[in-house]
C-alpha atoms as a PDB file:
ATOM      1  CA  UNK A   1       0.000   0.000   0.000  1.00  0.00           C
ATOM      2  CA  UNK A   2       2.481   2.424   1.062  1.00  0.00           C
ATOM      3  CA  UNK A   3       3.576   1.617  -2.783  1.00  0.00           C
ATOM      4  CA  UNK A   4       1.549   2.865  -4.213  1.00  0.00           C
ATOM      5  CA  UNK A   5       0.730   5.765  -1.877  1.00  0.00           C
ATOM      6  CA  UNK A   6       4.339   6.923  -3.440  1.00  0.00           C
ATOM      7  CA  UNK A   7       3.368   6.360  -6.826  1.00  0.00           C
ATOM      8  CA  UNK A   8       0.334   8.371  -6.509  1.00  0.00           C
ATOM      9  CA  UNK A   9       1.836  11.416  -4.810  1.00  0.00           C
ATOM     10  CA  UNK A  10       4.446  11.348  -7.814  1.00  0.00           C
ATOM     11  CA  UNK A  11       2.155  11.188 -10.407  1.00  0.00           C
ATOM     12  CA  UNK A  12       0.080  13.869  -8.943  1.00  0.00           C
ATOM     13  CA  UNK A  13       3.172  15.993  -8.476  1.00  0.00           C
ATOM     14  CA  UNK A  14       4.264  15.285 -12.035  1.00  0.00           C
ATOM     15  CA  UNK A  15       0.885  17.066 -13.037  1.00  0.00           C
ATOM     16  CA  UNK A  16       1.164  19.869 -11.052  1.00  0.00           C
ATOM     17  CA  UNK A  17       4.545  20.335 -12.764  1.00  0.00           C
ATOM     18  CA  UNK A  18       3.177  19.988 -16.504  1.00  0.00           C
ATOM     19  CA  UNK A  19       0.348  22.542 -15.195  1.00  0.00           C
ATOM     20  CA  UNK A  20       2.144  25.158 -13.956  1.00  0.00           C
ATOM     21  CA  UNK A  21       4.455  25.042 -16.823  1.00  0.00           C
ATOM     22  CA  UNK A  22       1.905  25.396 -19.349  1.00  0.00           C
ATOM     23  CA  UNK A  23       0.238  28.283 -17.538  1.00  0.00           C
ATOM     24  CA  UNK A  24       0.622  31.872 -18.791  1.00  0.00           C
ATOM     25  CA  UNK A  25       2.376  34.920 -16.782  1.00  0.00           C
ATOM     26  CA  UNK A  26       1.948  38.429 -17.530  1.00  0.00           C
ATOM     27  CA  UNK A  27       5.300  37.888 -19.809  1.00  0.00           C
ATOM     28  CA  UNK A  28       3.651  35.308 -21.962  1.00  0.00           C
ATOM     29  CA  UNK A  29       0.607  34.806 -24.246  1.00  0.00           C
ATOM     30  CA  UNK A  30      -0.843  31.548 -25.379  1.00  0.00           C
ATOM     31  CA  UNK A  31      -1.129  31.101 -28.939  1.00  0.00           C
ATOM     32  CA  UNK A  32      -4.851  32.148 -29.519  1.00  0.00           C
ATOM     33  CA  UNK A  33      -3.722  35.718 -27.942  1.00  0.00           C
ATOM     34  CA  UNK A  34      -0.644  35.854 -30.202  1.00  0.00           C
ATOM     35  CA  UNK A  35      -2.560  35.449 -33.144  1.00  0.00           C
ATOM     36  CA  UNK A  36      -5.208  37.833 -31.927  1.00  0.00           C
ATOM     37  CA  UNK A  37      -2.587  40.785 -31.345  1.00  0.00           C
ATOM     38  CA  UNK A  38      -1.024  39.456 -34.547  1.00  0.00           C
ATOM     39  CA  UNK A  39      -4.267  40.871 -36.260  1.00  0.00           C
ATOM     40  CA  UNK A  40      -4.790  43.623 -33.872  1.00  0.00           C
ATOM     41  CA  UNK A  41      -1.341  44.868 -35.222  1.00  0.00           C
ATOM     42  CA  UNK A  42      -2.384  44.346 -38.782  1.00  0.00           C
ATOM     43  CA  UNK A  43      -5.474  46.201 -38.912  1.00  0.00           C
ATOM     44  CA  UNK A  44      -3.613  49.125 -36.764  1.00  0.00           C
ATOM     45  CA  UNK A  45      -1.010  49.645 -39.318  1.00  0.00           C
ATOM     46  CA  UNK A  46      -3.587  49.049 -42.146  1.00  0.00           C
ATOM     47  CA  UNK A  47      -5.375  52.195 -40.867  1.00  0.00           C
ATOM     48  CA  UNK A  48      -2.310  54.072 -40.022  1.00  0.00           C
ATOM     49  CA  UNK A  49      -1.302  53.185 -43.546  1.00  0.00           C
ATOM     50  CA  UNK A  50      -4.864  54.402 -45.184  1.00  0.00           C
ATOM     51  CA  UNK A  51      -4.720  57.752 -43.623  1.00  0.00           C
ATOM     52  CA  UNK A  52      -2.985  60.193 -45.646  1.00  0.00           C
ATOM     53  CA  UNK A  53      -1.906  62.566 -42.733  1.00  0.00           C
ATOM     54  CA  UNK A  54       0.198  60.404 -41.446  1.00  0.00           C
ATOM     55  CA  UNK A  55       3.531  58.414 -42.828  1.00  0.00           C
ATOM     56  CA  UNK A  56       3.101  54.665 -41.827  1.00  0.00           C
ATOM     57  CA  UNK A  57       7.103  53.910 -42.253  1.00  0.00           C
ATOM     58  CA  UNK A  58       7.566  56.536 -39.329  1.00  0.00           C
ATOM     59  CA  UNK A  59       5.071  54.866 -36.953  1.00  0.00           C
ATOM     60  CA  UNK A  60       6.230  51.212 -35.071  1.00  0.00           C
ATOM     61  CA  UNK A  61       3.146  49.199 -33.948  1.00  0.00           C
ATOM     62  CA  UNK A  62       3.408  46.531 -31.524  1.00  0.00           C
ATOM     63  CA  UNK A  63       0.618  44.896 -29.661  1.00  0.00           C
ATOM     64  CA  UNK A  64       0.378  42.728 -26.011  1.00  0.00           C
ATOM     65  CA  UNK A  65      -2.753  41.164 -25.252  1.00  0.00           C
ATOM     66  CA  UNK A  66      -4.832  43.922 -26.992  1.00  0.00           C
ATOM     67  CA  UNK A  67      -2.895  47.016 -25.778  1.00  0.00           C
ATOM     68  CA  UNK A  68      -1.199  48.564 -28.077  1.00  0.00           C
ATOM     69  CA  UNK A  69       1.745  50.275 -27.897  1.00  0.00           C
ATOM     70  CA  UNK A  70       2.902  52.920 -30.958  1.00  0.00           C
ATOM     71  CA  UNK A  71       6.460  54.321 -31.232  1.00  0.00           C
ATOM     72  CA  UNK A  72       8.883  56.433 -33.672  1.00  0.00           C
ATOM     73  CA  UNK A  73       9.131  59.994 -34.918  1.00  0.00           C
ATOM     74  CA  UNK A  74       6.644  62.352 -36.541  1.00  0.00           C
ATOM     75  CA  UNK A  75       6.539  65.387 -38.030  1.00  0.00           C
ATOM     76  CA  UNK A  76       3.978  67.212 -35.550  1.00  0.00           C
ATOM     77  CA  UNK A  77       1.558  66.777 -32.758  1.00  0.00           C
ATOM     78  CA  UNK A  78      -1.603  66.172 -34.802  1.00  0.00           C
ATOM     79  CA  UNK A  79       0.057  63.086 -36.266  1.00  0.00           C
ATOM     80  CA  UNK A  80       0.748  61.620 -32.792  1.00  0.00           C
ATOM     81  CA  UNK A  81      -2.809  62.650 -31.780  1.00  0.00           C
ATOM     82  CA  UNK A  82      -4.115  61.103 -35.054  1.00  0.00           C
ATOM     83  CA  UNK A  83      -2.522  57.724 -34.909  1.00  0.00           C
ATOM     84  CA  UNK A  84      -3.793  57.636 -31.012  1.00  0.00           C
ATOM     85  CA  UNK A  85      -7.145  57.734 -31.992  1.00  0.00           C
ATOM     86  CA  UNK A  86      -6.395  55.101 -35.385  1.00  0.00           C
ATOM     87  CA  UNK A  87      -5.480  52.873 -33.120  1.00  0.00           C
ATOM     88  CA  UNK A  88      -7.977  53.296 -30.678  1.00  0.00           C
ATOM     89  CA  UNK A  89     -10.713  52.320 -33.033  1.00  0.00           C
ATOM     90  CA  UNK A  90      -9.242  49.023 -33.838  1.00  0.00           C
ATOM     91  CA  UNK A  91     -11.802  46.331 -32.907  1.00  0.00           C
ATOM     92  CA  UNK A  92     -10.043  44.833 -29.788  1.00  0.00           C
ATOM     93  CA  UNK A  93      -7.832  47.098 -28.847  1.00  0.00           C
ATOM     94  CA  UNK A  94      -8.397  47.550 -25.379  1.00  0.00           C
ATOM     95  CA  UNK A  95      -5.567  50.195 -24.587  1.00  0.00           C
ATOM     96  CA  UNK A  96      -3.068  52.333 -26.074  1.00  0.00           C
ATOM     97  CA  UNK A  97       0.150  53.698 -25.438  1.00  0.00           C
ATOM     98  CA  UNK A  98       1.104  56.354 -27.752  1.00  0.00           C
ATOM     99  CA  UNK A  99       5.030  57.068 -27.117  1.00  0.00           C
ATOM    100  CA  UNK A 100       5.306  58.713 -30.880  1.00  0.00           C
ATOM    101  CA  UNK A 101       7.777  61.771 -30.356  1.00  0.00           C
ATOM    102  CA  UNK A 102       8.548  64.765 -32.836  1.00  0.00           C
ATOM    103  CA  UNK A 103      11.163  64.852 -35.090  1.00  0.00           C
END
């Protein structure tokens, strides 16, 4: 019995291990949410790229579990303000950090 007592506790152990491994921190995304920001970053730079104020090879777009973060130099202040609110209206974006500077 006390057998397989041991044999149980290592088994259940060993799954606790595999669990916890396979769990996500705030460092890592599972592949559904990579995928998802994959597209969030797509449509962002799509619309960045459709409006004619702004110059989409001056704006970086990188996306984390639907917050978006936008970076690089532009020419003036409406063009940070304008990609800010681009990127805003992305379905599922759910935040944004604009750190676009002037040139």
């Amino acid at each position: 019995m006390k057998h397989f007592t041991r044999i149980s506790v290592l088994v259940a152990a060993s799954a606790m291990a595999v669990l916890t491994g396979c769990a996500t921190g705030a460092q890592q995304e599972t592949a559904g949410q990579y995928i998802d920001d994959t597209t969030i970053t797509t449509r962002v730079k799509t619309a960045i790229y459709k409006d004619e104020m702004l110059k989409s090879t001056e704006i970086n777009v990188e996306t984390f579990k639907g917050r978006v973060q936008l970076s690089g130099f532009v020419s003036t202040r409406p063009s940070i303000d304008r990609a800010g609110v681009l990127a805003k209206g992305v379905k599922g974006v759910t935040a944004v950090t604009n750190d676009l500077r002037l040139k």
